[in-house]
N, C-alpha and C. Protein backbone atom coordinates (compact mmCIF):
# COMPACT_ATOMS: atom_id res chain seq x y z
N UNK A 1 -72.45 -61.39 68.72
CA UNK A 1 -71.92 -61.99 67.51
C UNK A 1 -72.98 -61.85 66.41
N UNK A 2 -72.61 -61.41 65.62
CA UNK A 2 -73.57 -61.25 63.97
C UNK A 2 -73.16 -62.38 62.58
N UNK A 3 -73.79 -62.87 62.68
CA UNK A 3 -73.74 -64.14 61.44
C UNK A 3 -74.80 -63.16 60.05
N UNK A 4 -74.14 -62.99 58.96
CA UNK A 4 -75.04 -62.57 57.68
C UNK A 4 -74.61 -63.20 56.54
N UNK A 5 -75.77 -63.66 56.55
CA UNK A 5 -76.21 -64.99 55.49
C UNK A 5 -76.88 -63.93 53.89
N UNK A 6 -75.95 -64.44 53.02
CA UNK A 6 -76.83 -64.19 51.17
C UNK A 6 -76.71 -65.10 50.71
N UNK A 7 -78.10 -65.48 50.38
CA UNK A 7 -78.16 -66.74 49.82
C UNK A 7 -79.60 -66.79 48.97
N UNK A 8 -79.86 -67.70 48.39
CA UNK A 8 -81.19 -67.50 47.91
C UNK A 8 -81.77 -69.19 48.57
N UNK A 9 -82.74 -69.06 48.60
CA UNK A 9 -83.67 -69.79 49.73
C UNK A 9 -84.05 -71.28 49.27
N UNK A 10 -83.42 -71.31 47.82
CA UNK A 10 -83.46 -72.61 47.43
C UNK A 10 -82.15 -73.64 47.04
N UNK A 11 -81.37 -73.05 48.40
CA UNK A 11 -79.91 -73.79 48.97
C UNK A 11 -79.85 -74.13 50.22
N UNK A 12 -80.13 -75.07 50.22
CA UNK A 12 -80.06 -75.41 51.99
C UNK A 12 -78.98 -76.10 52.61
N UNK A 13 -78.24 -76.15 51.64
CA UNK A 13 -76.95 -76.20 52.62
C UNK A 13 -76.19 -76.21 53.86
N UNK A 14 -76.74 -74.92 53.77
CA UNK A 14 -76.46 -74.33 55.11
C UNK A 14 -77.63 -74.02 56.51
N UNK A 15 -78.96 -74.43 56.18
CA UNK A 15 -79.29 -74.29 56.62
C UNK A 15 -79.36 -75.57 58.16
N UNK A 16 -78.96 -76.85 58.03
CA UNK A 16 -78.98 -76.96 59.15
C UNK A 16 -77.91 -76.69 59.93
N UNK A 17 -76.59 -76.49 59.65
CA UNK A 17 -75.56 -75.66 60.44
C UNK A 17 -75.79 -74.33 61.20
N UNK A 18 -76.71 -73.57 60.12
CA UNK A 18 -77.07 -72.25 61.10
C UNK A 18 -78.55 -72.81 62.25
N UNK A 19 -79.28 -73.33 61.97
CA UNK A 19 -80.17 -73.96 62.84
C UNK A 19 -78.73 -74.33 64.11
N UNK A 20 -78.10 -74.86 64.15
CA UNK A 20 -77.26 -75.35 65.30
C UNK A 20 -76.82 -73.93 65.87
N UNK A 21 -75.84 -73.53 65.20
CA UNK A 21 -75.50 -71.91 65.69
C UNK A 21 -76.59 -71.51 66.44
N UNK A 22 -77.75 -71.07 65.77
CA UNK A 22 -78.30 -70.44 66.56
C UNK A 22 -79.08 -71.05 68.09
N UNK A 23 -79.11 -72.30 68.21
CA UNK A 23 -79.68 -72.92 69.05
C UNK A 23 -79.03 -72.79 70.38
N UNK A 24 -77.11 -72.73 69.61
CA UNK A 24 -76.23 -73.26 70.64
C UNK A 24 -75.99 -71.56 71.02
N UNK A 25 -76.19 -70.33 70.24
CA UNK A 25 -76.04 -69.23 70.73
C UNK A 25 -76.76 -68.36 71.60
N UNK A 26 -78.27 -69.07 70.66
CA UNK A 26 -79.81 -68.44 71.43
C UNK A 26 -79.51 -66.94 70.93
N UNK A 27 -79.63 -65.64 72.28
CA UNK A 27 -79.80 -64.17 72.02
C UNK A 27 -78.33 -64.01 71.92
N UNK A 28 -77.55 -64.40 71.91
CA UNK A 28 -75.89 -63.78 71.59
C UNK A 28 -75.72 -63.87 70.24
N UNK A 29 -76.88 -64.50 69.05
CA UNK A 29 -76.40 -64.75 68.05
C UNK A 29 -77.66 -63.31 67.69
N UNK A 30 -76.83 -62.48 66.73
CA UNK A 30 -77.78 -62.26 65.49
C UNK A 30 -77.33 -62.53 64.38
N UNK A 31 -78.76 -62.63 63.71
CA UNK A 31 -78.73 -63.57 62.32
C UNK A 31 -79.46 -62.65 61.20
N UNK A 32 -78.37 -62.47 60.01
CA UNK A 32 -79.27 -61.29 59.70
C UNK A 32 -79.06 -62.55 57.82
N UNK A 33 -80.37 -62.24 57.30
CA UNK A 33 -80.39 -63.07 55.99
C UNK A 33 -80.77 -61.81 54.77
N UNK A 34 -79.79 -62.19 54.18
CA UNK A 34 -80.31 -61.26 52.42
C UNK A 34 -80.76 -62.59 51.33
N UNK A 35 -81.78 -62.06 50.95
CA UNK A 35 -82.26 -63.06 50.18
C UNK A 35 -81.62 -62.50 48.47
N UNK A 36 -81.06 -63.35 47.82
CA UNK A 36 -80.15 -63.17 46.62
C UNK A 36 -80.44 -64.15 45.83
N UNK A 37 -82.04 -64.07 45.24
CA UNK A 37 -82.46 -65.14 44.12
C UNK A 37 -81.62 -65.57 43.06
N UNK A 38 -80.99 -65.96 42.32
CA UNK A 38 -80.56 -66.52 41.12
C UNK A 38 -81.75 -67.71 40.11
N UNK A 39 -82.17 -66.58 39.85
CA UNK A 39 -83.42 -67.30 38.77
C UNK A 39 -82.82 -67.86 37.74
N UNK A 40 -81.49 -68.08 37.22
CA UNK A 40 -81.26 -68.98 36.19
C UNK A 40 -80.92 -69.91 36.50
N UNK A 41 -80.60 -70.02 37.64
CA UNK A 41 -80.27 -71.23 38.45
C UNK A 41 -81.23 -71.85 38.99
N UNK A 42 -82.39 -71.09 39.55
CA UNK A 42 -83.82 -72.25 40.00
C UNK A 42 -84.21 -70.62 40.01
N UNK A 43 -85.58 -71.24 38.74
CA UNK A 43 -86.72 -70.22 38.78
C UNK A 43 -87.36 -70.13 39.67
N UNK A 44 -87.45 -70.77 40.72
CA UNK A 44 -88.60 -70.45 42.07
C UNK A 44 -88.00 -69.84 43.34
N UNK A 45 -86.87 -69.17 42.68
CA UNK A 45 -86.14 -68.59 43.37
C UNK A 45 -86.70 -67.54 44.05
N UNK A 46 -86.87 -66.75 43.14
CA UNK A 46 -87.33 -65.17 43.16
C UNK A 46 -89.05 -65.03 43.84
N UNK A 47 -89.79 -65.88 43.45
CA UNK A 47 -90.64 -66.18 44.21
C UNK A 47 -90.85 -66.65 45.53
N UNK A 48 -89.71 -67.35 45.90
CA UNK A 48 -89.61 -68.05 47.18
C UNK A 48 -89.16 -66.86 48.19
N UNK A 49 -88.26 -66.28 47.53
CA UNK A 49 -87.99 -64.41 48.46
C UNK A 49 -89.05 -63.75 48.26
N UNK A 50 -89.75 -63.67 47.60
CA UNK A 50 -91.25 -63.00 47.73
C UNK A 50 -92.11 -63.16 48.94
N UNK A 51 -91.97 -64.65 48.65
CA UNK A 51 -92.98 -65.13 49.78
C UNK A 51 -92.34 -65.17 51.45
N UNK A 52 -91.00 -65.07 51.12
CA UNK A 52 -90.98 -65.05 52.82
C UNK A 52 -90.68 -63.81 53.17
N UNK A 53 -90.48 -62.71 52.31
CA UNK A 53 -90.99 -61.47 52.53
C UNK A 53 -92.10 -60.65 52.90
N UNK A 54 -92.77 -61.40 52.20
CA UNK A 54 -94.30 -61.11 52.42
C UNK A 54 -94.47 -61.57 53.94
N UNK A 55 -93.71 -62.25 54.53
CA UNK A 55 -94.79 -62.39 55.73
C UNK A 55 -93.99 -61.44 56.92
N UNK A 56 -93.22 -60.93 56.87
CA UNK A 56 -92.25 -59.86 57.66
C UNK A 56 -93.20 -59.24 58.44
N UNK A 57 -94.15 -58.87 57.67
CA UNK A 57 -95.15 -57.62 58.10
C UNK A 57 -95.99 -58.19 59.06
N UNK A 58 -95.94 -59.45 59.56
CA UNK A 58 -96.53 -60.08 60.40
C UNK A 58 -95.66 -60.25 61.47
N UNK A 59 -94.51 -60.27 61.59
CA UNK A 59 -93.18 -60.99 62.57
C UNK A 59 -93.03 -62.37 62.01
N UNK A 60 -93.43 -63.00 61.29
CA UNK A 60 -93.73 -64.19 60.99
C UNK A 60 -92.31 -64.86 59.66
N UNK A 61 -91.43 -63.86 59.62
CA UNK A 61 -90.44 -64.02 58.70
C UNK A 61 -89.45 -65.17 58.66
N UNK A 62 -89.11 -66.12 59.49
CA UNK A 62 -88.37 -66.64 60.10
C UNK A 62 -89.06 -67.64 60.40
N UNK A 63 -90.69 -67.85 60.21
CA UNK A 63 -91.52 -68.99 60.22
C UNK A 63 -91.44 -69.44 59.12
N UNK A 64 -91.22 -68.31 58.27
CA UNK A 64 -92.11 -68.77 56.24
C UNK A 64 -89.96 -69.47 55.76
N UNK A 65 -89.18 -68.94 56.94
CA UNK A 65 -87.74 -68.89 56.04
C UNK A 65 -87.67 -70.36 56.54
N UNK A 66 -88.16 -70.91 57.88
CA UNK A 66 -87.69 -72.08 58.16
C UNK A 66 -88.18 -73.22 57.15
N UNK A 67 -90.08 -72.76 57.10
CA UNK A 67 -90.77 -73.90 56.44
C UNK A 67 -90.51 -73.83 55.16
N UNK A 68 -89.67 -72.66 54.08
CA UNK A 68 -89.95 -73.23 52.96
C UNK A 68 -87.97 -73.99 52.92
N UNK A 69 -87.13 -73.55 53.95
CA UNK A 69 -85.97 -74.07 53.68
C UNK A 69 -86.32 -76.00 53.86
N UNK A 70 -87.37 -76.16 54.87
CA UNK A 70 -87.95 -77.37 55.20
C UNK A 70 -88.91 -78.12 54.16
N UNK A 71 -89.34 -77.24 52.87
CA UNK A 71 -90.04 -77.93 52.05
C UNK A 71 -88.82 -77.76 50.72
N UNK A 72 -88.37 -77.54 50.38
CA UNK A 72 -87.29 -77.48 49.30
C UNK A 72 -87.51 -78.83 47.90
N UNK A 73 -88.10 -79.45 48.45
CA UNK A 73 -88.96 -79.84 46.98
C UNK A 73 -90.13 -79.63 46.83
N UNK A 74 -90.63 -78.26 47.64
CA UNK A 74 -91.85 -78.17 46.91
C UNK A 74 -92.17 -76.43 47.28
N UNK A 75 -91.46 -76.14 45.92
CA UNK A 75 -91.37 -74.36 46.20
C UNK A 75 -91.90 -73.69 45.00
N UNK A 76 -92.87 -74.81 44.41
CA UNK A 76 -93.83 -74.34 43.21
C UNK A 76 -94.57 -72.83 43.24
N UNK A 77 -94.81 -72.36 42.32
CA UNK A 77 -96.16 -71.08 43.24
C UNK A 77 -97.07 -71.85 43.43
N UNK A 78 -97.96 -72.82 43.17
CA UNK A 78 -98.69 -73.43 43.96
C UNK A 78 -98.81 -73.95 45.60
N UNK A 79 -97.38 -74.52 45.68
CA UNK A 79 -97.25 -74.59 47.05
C UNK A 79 -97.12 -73.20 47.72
N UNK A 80 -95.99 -72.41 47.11
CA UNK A 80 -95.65 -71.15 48.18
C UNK A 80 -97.44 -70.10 48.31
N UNK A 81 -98.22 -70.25 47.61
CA UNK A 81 -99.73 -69.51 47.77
C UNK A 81 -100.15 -70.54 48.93
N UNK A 82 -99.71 -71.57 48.77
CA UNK A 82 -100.63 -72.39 49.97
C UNK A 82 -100.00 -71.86 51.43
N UNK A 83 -98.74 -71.62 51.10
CA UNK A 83 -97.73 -71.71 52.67
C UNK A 83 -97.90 -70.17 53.15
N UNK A 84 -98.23 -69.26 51.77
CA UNK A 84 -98.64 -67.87 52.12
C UNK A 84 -99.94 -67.75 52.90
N UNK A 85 -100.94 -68.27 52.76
CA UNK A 85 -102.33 -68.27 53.12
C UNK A 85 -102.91 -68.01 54.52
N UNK A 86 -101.98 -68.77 55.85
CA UNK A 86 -102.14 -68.46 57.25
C UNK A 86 -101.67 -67.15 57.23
N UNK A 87 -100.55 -67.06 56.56
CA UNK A 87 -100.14 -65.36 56.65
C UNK A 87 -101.28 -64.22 56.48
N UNK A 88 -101.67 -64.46 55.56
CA UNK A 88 -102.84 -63.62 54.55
C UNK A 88 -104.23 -63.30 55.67
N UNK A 89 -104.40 -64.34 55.97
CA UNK A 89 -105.65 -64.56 56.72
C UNK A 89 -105.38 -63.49 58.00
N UNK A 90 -104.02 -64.02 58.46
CA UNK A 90 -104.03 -62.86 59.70
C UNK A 90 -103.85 -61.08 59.43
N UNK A 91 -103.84 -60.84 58.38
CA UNK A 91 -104.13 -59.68 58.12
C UNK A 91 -105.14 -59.17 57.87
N UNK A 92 -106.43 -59.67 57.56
CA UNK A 92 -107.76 -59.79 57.36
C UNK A 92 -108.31 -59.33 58.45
């Protein structure tokens, strides 16, 4: 079964429903996410897909998508440089 999610990362809506899905599916579920900023709608949009892009290159994509859907009042670039930083380091 394939679930594909567009959304931009500062709607969480949905995010604890798919947290259930996937819990209750485990490996029968894939979950595929397009990130679809709408910066006139919340400028920290486009940044917030930055940043959990940025950490792909680690496997770590799906860490940065949970914690910033889990911080959602605080998706400043100040915060998202802070939440980037373990990422960063492990590429070093």
């Amino acid at each position: 079964m394939s679930i594909e999610e567009i959304i931009k990362l500062t709607l969480p809506v949905n995010y604890p429903i798919i947290k259930q899905v996937q819990k209750h599916l485990s490996n029968k579920l894939r979950f595929v996410f397009r990130n679809f900023p709408i910066t006139q709608i919340h400028p920290q949009a486009q940044h917030a897909a930055e940043a959990v892009e940025s950490t792909a290159a680690q496997n770590k994509f799906w860490d940065m998508h949970d914690h910033l859907y889990e911080h959602q009042q605080a998706l400043d670039d100040n915060h998202l440089e802070k939440y980037e930083q373990p990422y960063w380091r492990e590429l070093l």
